[in-house]
Protein backbone atom coordinates (compact mmCIF):
# COMPACT_ATOMS: atom_id res chain seq x y z
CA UNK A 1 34.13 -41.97 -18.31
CA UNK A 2 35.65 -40.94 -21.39
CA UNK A 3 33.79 -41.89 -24.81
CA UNK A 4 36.43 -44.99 -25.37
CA UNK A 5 35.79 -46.15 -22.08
CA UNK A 6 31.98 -45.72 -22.73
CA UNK A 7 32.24 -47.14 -25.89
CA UNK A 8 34.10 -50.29 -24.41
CA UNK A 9 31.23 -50.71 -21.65
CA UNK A 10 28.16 -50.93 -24.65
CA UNK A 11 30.39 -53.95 -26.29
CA UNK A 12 30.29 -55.64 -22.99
CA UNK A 13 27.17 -55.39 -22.11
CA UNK A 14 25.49 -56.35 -25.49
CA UNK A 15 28.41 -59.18 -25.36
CA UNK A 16 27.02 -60.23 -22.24
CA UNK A 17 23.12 -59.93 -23.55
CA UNK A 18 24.33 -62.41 -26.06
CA UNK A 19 26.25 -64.66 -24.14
CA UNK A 20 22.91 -64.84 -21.74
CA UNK A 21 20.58 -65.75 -24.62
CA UNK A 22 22.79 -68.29 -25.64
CA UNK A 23 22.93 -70.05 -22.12
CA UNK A 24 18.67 -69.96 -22.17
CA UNK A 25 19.34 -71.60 -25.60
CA UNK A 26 21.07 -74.44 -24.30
CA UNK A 27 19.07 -74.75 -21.87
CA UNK A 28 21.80 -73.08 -18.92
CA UNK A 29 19.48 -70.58 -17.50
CA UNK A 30 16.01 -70.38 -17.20
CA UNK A 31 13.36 -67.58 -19.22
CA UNK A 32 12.86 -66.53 -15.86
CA UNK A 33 16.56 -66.12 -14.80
CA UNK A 34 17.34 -64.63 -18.63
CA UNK A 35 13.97 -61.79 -18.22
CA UNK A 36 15.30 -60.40 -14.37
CA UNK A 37 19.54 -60.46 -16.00
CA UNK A 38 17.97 -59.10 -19.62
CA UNK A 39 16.25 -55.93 -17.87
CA UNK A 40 19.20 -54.90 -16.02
CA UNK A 41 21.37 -55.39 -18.83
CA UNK A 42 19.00 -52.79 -21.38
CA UNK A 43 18.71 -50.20 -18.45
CA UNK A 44 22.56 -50.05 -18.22
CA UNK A 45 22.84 -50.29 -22.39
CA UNK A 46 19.87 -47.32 -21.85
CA UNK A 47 21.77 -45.16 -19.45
CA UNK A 48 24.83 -46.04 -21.54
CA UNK A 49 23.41 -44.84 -24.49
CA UNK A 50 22.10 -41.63 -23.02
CA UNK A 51 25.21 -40.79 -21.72
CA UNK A 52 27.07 -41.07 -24.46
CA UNK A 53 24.39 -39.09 -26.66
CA UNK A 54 24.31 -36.18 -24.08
CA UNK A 55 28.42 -36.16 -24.50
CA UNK A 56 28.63 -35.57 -27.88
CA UNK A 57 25.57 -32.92 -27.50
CA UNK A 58 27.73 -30.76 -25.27
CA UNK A 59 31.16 -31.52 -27.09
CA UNK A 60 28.75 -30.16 -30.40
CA UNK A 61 27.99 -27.13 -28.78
CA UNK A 62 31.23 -26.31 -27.91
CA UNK A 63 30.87 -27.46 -24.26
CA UNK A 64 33.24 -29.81 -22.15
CA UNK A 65 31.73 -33.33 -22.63
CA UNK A 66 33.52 -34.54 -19.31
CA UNK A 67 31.14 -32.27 -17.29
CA UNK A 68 28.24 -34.93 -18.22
CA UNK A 69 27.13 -37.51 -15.78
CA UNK A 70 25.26 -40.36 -15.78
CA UNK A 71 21.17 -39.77 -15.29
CA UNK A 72 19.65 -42.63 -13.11
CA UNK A 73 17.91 -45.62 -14.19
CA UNK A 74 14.65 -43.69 -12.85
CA UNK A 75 14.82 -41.09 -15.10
CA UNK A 76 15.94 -42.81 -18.50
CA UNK A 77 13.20 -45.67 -17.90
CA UNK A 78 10.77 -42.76 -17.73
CA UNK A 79 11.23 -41.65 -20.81
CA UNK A 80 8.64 -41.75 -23.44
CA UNK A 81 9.13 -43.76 -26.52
């Protein structure tokens, strides 16, 4: 995934994070529904995120940033804030 394409994927998924709390809003989904849909959506912003960081790491230190892949949802939920 090149940085466009991961750019692209962050837009969508915030786009649908907002599109979900509107539909609890008007009452189209439930809390419950909105919690299970919201904590998928931030682990695949989170893994997003950290992939695109550790890209422009490597294409900083003079390394290829195509040779980065994606970490699991294990391992960037484990992080520490």
């Amino acid at each position: 995934m090149n940085r466009r394409q991961l750019l692209d994927r962050i837009e969508s998924l915030v786009a649908q994070e907002h599109e979900l709390r509107t539909r609890v809003q008007a009452g189209q989904l439930s809390p419950t529904e909105e919690q299970v849909k919201i904590r998928q959506l931030e682990a695949a912003l989170d893994q997003s995120w950290d992939l695109l960081r550790r890209r422009h790491a490597c294409r900083d230190t003079g390394q290829d940033p195509d040779s980065v892949t994606p970490r699991s949802r294990a391992n960037i939920e484990g992080y520490l804030q």
